[in-house]
C-alpha atoms as a PDB file:
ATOM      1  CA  UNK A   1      98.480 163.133  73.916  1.00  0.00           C
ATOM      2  CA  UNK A   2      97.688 163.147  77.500  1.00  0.00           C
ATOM      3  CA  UNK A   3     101.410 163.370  79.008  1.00  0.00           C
ATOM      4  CA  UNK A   4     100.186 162.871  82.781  1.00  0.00           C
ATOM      5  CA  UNK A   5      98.874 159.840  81.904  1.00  0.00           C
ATOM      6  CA  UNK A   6     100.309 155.787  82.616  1.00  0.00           C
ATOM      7  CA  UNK A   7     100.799 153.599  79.545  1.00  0.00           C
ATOM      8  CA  UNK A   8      99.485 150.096  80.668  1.00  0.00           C
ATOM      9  CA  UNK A   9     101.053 146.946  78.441  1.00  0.00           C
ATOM     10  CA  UNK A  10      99.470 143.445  79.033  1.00  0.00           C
ATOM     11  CA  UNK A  11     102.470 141.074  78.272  1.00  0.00           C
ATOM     12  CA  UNK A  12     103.290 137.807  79.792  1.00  0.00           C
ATOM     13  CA  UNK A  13     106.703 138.992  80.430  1.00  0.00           C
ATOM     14  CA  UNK A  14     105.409 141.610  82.734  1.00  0.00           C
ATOM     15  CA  UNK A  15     104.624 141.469  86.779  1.00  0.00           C
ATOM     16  CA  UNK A  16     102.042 139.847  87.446  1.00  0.00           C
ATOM     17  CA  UNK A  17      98.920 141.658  88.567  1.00  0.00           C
ATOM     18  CA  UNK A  18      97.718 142.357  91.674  1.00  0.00           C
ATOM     19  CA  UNK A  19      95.621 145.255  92.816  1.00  0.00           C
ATOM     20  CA  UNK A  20      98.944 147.204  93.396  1.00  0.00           C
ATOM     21  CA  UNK A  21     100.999 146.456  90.642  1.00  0.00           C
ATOM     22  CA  UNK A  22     100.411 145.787  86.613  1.00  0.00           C
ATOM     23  CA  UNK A  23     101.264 144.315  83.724  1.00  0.00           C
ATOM     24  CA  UNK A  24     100.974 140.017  83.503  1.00  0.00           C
ATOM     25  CA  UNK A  25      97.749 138.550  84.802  1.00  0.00           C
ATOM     26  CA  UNK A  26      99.479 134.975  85.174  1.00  0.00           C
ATOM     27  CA  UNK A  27     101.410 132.412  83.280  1.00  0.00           C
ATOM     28  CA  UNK A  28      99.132 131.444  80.601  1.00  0.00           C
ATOM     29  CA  UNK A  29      98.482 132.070  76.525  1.00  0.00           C
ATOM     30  CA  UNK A  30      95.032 134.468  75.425  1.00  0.00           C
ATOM     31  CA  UNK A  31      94.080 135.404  72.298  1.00  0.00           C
ATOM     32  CA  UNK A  32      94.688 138.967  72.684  1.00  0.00           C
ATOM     33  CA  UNK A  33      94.768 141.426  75.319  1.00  0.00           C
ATOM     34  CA  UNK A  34      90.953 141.924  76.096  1.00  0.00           C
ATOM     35  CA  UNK A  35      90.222 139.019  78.430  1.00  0.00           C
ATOM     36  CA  UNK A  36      93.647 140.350  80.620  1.00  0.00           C
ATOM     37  CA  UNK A  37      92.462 143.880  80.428  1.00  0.00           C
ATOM     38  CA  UNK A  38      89.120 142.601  81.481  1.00  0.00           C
ATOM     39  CA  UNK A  39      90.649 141.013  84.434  1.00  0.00           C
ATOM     40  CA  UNK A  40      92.651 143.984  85.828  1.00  0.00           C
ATOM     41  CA  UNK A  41      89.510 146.671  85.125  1.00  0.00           C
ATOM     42  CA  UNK A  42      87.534 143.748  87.513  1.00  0.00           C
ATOM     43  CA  UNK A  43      89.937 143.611  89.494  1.00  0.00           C
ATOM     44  CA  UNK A  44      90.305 147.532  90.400  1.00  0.00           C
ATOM     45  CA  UNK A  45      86.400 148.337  89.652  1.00  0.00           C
ATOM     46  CA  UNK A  46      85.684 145.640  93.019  1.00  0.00           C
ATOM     47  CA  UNK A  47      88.033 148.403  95.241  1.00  0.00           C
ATOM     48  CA  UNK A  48      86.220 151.261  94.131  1.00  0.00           C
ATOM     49  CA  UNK A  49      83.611 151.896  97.498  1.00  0.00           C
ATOM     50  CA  UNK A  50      80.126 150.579  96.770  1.00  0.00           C
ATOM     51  CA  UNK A  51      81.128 149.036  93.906  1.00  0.00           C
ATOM     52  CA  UNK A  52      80.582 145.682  95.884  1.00  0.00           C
ATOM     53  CA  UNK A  53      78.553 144.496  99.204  1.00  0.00           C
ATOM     54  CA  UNK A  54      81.226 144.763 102.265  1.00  0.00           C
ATOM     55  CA  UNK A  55      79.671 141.402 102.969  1.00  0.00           C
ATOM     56  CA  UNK A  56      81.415 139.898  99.935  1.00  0.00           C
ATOM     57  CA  UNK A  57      84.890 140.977 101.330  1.00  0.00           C
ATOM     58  CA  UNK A  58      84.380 139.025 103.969  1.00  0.00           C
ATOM     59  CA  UNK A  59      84.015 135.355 101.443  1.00  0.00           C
ATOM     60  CA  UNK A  60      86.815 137.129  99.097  1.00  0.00           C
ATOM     61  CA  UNK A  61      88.916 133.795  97.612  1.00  0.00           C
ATOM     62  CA  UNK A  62      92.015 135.366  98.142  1.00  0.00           C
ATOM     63  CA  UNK A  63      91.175 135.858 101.918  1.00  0.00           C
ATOM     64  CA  UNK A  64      93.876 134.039 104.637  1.00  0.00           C
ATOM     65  CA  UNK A  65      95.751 132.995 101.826  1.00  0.00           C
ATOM     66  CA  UNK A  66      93.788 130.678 100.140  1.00  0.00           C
ATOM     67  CA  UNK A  67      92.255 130.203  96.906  1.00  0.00           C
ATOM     68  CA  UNK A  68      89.002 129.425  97.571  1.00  0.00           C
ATOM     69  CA  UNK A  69      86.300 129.316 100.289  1.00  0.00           C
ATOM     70  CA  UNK A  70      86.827 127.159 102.924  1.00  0.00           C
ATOM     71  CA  UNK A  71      85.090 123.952 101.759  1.00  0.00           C
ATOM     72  CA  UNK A  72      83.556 120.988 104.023  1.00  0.00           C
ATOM     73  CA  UNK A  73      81.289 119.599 101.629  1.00  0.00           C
ATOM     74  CA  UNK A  74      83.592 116.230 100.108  1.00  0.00           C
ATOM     75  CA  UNK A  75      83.409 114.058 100.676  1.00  0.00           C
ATOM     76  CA  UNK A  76      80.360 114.272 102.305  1.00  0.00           C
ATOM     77  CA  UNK A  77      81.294 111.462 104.600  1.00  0.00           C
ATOM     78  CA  UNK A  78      85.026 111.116 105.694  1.00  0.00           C
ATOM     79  CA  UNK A  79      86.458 108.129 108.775  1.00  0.00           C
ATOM     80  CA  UNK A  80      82.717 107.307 109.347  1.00  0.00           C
ATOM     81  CA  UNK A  81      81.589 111.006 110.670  1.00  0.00           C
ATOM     82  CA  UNK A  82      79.271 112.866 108.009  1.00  0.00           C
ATOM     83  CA  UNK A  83      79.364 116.636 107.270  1.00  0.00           C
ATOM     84  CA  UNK A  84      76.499 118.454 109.041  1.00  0.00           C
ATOM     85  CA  UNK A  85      73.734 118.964 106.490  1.00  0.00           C
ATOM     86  CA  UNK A  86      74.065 123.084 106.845  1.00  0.00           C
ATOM     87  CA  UNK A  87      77.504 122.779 105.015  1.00  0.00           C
ATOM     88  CA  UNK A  88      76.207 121.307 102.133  1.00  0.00           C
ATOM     89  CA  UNK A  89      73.510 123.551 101.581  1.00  0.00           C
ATOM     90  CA  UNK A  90      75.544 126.526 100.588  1.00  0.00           C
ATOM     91  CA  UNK A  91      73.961 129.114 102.295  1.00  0.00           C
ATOM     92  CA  UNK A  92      76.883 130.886 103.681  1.00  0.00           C
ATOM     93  CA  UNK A  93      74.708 132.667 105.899  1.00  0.00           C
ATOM     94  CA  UNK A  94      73.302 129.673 108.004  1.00  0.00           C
ATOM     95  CA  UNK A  95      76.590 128.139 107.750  1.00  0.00           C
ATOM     96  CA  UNK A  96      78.391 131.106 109.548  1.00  0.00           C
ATOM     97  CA  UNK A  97      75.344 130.761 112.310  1.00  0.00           C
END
C-alpha cells in the first residue's frame, strides 16, 4: 500500500545487522521475530540525536573493537600487584580522572 516504502524480513539467513545494513541480528534461534525487531528499532532509535547522552558514546561496547568496556577489575589481584581500589568501584567517572 505504501509503494515508497522498504519491506524489512528478520530471517537468520539474512545479513546480519548493523546500523547500516538489515536483516539477521546474529546466529542464534528466537521464538519469533519481536525480540530481533526489538533489537534493530534499539539499535537505530540510539542514532537518532538526543535520543542518548553523547557521554554514553564515549563507553559504547562496540567502541575500538571490542565487546565490552575495558575491564581491570579480575582478578582483583594478579603477579602480587592489586588493582587500584577506583577500578573496582565502577564509577566510570572517577576512573577516567
Amino acid at each position: 500500500t505504501y509503494p515508497d516504502s522498504y519491506l524489512i524480513l528478520l530471517s537468520p539467513q539474512g545479513q546480519t545487522f548493523t546500523q547500516n545494513e538489515q536483516i539477521s541480528i546474529g546466529d542464534f534461534i528466537t521464538m519469533g521475530g519481536e525480540i530481533p525487531a526489538l533489537a534493530i528499532t534499539d539499535a537505530l532509535i540510539r542514532a537518532i540525536p538526543g535520543a542518548i547522552q553523547p557521554e554514553s558514546y564515549q563507553q559504547e561496547t562496540f567502541q575500538n573493537s571490542q565487546l565490552d568496556f575495558a575491564t581491570y577489575t579480575r582478578p582483583e589481584e594478579f603477579a602480587g600487584l592489586k588493582v587500584p581500589a577506583v577500578l573496582l568501584s565502577g564509577n566510570h567517572k572517577e576512573i577516567n580522572q
